[in-house]
C-alpha atoms as a PDB file:
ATOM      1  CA  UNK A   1       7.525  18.897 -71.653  1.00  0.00           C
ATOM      2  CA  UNK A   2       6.028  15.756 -69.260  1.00  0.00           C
ATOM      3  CA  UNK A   3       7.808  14.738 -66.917  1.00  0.00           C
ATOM      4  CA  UNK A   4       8.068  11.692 -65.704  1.00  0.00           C
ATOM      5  CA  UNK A   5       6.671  11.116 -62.617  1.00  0.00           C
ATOM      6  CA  UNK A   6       9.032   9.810 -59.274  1.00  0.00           C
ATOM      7  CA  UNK A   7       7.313   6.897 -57.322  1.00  0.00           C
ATOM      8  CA  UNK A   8       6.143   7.307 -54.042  1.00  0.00           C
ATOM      9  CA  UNK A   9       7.713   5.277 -51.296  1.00  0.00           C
ATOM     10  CA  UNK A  10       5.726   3.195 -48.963  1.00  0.00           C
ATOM     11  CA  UNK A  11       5.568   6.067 -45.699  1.00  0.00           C
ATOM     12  CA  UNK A  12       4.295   8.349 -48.482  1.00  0.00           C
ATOM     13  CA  UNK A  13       1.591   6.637 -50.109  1.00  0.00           C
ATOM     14  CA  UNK A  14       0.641   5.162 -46.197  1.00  0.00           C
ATOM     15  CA  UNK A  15      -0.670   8.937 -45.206  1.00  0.00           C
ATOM     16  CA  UNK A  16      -3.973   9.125 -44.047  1.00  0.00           C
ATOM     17  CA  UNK A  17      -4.457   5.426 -44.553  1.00  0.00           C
ATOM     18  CA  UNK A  18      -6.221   4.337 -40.874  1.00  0.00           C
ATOM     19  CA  UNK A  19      -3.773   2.150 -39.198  1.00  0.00           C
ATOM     20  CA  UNK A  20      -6.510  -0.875 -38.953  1.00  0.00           C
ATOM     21  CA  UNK A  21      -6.480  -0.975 -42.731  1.00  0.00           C
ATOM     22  CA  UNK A  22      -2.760  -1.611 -42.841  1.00  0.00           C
ATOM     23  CA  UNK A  23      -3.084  -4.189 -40.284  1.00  0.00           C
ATOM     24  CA  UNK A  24      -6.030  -5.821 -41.779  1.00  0.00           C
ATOM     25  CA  UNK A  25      -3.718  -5.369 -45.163  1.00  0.00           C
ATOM     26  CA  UNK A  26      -0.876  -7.558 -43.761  1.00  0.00           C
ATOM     27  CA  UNK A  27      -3.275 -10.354 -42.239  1.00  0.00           C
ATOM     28  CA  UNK A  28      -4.650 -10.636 -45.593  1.00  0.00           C
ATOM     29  CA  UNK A  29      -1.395 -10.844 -47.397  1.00  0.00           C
ATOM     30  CA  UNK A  30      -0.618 -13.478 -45.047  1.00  0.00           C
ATOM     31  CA  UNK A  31      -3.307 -15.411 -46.152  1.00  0.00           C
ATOM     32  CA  UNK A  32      -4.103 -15.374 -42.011  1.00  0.00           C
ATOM     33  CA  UNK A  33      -7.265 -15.213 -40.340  1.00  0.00           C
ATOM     34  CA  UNK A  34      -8.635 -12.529 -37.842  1.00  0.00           C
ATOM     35  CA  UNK A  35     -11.996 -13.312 -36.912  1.00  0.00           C
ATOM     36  CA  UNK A  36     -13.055 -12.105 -32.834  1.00  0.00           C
ATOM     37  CA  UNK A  37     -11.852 -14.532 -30.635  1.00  0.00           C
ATOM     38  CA  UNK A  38      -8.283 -14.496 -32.794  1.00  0.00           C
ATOM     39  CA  UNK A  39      -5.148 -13.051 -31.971  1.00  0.00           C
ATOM     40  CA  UNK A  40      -3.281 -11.030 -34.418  1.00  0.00           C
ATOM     41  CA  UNK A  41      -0.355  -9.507 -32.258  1.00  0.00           C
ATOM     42  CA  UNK A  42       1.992 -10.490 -34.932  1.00  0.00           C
ATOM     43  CA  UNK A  43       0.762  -8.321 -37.652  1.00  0.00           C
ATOM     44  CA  UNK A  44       1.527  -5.217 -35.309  1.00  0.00           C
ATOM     45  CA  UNK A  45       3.931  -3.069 -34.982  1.00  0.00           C
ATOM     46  CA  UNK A  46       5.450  -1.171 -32.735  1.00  0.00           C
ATOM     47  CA  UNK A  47       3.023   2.090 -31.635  1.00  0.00           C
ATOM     48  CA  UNK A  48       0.366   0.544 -33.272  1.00  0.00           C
ATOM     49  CA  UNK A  49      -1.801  -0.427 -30.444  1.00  0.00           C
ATOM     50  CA  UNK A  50      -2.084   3.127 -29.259  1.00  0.00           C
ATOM     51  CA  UNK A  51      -2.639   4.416 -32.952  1.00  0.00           C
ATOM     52  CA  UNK A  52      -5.598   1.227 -33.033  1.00  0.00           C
ATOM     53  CA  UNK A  53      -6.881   2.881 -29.912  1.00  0.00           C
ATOM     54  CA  UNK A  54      -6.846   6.755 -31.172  1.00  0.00           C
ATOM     55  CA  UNK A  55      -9.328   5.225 -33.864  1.00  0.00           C
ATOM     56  CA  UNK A  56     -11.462   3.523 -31.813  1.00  0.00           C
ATOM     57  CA  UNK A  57     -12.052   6.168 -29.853  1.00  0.00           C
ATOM     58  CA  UNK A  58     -12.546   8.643 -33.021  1.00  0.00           C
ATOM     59  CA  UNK A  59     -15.409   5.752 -34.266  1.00  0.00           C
ATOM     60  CA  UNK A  60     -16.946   5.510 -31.243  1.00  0.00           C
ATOM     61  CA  UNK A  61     -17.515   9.153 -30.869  1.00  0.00           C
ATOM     62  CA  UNK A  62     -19.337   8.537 -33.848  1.00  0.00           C
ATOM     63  CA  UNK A  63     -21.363   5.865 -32.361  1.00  0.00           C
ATOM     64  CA  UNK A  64     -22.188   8.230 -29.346  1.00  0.00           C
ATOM     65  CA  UNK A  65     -23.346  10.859 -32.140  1.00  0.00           C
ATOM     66  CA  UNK A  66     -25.305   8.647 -33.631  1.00  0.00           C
ATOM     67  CA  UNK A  67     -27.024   7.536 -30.337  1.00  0.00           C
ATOM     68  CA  UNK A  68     -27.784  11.112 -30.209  1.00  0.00           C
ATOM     69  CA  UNK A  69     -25.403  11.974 -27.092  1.00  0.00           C
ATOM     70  CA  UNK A  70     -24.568  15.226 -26.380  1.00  0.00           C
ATOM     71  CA  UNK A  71     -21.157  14.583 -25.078  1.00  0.00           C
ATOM     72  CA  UNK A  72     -20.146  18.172 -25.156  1.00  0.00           C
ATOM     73  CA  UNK A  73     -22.342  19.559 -22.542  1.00  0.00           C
ATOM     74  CA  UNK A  74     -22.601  15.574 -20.686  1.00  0.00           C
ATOM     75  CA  UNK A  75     -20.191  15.805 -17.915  1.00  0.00           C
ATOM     76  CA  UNK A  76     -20.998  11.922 -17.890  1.00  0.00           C
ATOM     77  CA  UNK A  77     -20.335  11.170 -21.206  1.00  0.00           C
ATOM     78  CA  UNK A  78     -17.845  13.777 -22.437  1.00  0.00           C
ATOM     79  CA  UNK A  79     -14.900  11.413 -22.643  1.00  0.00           C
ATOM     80  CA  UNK A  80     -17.344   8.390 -22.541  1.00  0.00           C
ATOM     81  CA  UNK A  81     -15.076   7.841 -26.512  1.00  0.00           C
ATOM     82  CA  UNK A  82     -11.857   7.769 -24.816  1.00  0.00           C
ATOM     83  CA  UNK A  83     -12.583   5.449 -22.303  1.00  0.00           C
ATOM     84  CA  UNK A  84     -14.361   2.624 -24.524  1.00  0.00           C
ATOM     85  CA  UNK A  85     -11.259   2.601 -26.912  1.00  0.00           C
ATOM     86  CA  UNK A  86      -9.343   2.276 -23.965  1.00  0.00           C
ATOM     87  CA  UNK A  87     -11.084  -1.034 -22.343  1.00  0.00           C
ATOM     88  CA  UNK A  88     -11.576  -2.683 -25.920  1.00  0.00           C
ATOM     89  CA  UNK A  89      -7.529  -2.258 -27.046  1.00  0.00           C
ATOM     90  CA  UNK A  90      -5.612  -2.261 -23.729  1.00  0.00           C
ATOM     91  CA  UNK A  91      -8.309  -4.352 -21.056  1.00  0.00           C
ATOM     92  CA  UNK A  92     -11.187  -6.761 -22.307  1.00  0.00           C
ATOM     93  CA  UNK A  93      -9.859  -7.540 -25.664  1.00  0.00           C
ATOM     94  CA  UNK A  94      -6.358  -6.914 -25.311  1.00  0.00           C
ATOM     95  CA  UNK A  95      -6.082 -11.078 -25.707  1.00  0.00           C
ATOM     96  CA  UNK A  96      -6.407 -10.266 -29.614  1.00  0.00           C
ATOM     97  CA  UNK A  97      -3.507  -7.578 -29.592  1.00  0.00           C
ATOM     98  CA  UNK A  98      -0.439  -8.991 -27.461  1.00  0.00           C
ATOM     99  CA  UNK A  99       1.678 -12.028 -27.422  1.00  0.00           C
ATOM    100  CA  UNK A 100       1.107 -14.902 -25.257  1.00  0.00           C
ATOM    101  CA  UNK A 101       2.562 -14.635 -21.462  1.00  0.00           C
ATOM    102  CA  UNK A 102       5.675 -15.591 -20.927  1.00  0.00           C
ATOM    103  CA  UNK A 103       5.694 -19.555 -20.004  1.00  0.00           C
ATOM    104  CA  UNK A 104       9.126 -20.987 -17.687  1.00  0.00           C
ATOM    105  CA  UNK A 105       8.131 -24.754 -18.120  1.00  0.00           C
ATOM    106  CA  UNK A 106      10.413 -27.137 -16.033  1.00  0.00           C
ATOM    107  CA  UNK A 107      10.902 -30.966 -16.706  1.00  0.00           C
ATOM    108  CA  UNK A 108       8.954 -33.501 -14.399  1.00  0.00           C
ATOM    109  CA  UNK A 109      11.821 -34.335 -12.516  1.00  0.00           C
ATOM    110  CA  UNK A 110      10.010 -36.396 -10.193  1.00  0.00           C
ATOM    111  CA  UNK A 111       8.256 -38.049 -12.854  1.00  0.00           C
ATOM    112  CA  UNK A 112       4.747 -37.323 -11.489  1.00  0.00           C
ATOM    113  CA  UNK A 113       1.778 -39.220 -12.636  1.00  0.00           C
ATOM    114  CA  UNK A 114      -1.033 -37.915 -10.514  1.00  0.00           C
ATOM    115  CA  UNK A 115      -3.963 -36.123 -11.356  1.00  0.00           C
ATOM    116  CA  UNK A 116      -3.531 -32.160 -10.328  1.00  0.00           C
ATOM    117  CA  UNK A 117      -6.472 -29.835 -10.630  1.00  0.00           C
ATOM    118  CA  UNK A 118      -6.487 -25.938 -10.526  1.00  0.00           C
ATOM    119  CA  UNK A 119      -9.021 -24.145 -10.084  1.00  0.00           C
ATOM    120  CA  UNK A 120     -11.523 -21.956  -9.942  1.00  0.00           C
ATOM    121  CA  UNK A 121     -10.211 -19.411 -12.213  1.00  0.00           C
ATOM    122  CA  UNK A 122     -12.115 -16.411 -12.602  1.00  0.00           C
ATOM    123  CA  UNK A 123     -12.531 -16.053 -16.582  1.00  0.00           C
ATOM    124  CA  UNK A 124     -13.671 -12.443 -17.629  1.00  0.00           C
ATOM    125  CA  UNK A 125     -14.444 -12.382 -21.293  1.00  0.00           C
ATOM    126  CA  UNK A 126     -17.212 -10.781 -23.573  1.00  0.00           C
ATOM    127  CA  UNK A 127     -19.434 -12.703 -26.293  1.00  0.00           C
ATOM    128  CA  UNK A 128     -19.117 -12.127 -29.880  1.00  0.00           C
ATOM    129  CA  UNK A 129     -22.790 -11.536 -30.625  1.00  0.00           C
ATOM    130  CA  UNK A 130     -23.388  -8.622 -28.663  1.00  0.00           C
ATOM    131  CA  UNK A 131     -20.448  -7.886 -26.954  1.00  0.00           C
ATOM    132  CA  UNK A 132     -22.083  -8.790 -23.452  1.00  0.00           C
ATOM    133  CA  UNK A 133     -19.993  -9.748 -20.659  1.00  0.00           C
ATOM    134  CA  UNK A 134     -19.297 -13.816 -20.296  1.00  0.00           C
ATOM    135  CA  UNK A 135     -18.413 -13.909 -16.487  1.00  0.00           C
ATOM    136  CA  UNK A 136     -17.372 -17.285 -14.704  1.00  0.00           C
ATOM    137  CA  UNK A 137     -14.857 -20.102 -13.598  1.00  0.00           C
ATOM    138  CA  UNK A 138     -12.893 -22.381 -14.513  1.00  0.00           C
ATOM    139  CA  UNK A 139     -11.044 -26.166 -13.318  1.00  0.00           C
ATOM    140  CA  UNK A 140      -8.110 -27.591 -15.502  1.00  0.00           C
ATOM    141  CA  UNK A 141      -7.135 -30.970 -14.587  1.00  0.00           C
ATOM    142  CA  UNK A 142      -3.892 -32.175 -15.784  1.00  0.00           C
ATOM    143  CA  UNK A 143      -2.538 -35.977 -16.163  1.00  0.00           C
ATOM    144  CA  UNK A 144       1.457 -35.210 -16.487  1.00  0.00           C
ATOM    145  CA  UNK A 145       3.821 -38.181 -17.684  1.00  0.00           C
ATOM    146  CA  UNK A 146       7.551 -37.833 -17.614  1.00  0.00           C
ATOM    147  CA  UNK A 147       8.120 -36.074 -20.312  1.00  0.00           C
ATOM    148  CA  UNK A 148       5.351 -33.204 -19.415  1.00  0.00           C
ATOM    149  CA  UNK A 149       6.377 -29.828 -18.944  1.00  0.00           C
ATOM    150  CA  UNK A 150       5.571 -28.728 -15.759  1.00  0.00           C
ATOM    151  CA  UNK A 151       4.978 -24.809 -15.193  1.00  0.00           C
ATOM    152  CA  UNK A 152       3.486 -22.817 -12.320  1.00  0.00           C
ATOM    153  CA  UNK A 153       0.115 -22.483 -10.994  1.00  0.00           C
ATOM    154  CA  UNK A 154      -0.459 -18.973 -11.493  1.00  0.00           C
ATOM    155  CA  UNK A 155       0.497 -19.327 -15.339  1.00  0.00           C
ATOM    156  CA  UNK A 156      -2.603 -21.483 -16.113  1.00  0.00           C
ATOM    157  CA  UNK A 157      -4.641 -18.414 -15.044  1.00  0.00           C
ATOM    158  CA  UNK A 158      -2.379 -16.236 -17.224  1.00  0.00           C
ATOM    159  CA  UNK A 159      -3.204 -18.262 -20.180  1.00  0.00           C
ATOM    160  CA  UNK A 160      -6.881 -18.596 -19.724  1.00  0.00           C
ATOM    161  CA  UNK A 161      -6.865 -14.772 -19.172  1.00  0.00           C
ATOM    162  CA  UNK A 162      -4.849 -14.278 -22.423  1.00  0.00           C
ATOM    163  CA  UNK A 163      -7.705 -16.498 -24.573  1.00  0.00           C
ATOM    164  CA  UNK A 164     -11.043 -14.888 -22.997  1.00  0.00           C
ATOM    165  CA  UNK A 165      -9.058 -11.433 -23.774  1.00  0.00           C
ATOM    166  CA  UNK A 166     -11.004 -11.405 -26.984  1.00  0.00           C
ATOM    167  CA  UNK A 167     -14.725 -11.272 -28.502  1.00  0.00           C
ATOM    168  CA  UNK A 168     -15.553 -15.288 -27.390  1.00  0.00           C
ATOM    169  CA  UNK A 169     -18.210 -17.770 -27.887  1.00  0.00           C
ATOM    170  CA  UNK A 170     -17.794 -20.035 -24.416  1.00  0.00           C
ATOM    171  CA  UNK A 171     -17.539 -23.677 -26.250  1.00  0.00           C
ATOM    172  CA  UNK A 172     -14.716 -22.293 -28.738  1.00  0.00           C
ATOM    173  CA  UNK A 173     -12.926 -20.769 -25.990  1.00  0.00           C
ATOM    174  CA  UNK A 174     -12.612 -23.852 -24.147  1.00  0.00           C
ATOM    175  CA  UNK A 175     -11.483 -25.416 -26.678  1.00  0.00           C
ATOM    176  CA  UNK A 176      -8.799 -22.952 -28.245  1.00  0.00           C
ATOM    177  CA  UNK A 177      -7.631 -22.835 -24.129  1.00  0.00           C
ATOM    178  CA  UNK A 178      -7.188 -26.471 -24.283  1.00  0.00           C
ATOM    179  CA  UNK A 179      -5.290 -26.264 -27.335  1.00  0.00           C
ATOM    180  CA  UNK A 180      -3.074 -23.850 -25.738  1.00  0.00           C
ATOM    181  CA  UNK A 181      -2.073 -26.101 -22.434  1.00  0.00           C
ATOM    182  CA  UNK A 182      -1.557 -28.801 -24.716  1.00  0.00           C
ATOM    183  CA  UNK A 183       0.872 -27.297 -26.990  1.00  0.00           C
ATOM    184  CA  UNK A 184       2.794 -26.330 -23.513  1.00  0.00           C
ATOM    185  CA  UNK A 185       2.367 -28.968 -21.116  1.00  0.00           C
ATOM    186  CA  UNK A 186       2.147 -32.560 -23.687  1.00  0.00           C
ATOM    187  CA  UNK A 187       0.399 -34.009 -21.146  1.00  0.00           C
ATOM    188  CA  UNK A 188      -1.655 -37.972 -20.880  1.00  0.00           C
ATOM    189  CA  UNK A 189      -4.298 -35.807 -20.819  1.00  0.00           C
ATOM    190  CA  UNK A 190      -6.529 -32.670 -19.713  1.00  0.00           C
ATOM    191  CA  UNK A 191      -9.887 -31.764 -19.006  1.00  0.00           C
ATOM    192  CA  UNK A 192     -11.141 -28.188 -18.639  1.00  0.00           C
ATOM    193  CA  UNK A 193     -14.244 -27.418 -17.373  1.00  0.00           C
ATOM    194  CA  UNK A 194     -16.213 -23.746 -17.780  1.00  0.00           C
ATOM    195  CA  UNK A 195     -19.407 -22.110 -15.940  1.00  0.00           C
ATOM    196  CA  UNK A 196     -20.273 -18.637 -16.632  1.00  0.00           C
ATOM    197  CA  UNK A 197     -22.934 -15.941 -16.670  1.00  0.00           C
ATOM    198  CA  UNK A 198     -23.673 -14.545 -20.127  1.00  0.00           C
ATOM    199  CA  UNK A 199     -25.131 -10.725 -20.087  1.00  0.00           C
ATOM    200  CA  UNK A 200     -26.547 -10.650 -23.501  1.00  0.00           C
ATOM    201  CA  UNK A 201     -28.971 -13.530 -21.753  1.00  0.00           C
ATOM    202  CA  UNK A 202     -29.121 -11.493 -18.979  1.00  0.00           C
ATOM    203  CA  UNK A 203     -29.109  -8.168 -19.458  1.00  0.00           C
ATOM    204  CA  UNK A 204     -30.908  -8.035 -22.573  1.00  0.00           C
ATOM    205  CA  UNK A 205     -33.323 -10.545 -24.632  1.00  0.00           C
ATOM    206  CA  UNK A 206     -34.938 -13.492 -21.779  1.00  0.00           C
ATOM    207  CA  UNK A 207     -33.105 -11.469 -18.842  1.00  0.00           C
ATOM    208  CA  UNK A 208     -32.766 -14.230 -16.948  1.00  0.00           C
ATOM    209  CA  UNK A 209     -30.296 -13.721 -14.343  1.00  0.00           C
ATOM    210  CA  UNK A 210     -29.715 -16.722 -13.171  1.00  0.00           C
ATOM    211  CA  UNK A 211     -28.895 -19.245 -16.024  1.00  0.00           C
ATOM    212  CA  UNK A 212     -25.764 -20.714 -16.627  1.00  0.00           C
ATOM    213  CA  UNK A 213     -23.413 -22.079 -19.285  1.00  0.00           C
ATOM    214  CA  UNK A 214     -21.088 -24.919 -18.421  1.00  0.00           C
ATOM    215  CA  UNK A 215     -18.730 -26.817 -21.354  1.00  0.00           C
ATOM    216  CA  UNK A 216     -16.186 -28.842 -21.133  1.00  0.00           C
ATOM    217  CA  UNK A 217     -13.294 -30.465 -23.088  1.00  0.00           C
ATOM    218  CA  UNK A 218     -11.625 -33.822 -22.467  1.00  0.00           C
ATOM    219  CA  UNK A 219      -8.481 -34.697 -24.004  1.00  0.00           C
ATOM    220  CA  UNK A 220      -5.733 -37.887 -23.688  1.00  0.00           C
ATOM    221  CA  UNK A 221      -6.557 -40.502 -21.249  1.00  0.00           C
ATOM    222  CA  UNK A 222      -9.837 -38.039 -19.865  1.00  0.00           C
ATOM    223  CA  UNK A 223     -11.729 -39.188 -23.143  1.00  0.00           C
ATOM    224  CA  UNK A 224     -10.496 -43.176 -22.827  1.00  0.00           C
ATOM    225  CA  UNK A 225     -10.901 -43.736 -19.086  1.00  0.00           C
ATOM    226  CA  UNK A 226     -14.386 -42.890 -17.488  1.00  0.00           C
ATOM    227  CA  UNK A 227     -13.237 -43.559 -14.012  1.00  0.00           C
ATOM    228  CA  UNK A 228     -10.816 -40.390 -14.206  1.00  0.00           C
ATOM    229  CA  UNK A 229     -13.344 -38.300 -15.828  1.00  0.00           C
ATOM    230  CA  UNK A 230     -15.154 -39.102 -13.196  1.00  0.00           C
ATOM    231  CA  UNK A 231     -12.884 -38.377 -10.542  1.00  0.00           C
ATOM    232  CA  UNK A 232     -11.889 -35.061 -12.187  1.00  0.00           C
ATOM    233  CA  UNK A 233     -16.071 -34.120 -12.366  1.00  0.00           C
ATOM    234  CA  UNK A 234     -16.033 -34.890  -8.388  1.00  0.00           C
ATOM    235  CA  UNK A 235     -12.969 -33.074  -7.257  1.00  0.00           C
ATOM    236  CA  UNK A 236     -13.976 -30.013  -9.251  1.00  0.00           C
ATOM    237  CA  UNK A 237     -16.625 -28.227  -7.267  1.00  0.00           C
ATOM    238  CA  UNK A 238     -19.172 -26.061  -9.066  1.00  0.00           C
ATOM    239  CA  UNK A 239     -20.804 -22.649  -7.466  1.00  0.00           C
ATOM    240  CA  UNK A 240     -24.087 -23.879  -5.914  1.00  0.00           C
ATOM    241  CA  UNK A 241     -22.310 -27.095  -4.988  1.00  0.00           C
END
């Protein structure tokens, strides 16, 4: 006699199924993108991260096998695996796989209307192409108006820090950075401007250690009035200045 069969429920049919599938699964069901320099923190859930991290290391073993890396006998590389996983998930790409800082904006009391520049910010990040460090600074200028939120100093560091967390290409990163303040601040206007080392120009391919990138990205009353983009250029002082 057939019986008929009792359907699985969803933790049964999820065994053995690599947690980056399931969160790839729910992006894509989202209809949501996750391409490098995105950040996908909602689609995870709780335990995930160090689950995403277990197999990460388990593929880059692989990798090491593949580079032919005897990371049995290697004192140097025998948890060479571990460690990699660990930097990509939790330290240079952990921009992709957390929420944004928390942000305490306060109202412009004092109804300011000045120009106000921070910076440098040191911006640690790694490029997309090769996964090369992007190294460098950073100056924000800000044109508040009464209704801008004002928040602290140290936050626009902790919001550049949370975008360059990720695989980046320098002129998008500006730009989704810029975004970012925006959204928070409503300024008259911002400028942000970016100069870093890349390493997969100098470590690898021209190796030429001493060329730099610099981008910028003018928004509000920094696009329609040269005389403050000007201003904001001059106060902003670049290394070998």
């Amino acid at each position: 006699m057939l019986m008929k069969a009792e359907p699985m429920d969803a933790s049964e049919t999820d065994v053995g199924t690599p947690v980056s599938v399931k969160i790839r699964q729910r992006i894509q069901a989202a209809r949501k993108r996750f391409h490098a320099n995105d950040n996908i923190a909602a689609f995870l859930e709780p335990g995930e991260l160090d689950l995403l991290q277990q197999e990460v290391e388990g593929k880059m073993q692989a990798v090491l096998d593949s580079l032919v890396i005897d990371t049995e006998s290697d004192h140097n590389t025998t948890d060479t695996a571990r460690r990699v996983a660990k930097m990509y998930v939790n330290e240079v790409f952990r921009g992709r796989y957390v929420k944004p800082p928390a942000i305490t904006e306060f109202p412009n009391a004092e109804h300011l209307n000045e120009l106000m520049i921070v910076g440098p910010i040191a911006v640690r990040s790694a490029c997309s192409h090769h996964f090369c460090p992007v190294i460098g600074k950073l100056w924000i200028g800000v044109m508040p108006n009464e209704h801008t939120n004002v928040i602290g100093l140290s936050k626009y560091a902790r919001l550049a820090e949370w975008v360059m967390g990720r695989p980046q290409i320098q002129e998008e990163a500006v730009v989704q950075l810029a975004d970012l303040i925006m959204e928070k601040t409503q300024p008259d206007g911002l400028a942000l401007v970016m100069e870093a080392s890349h390493y997969c120009m100098a470590w690898r391919g021209v190796k030429d250690m001493d060329a730099r990138m610099l981008t910028s990205v003018m928004r509000g009353v920094f696009l329609k009035d040269p005389a403050l983009r000007r201003e904001f250029l001059a106060l902003a002082p670049r290394k070998g200045d």
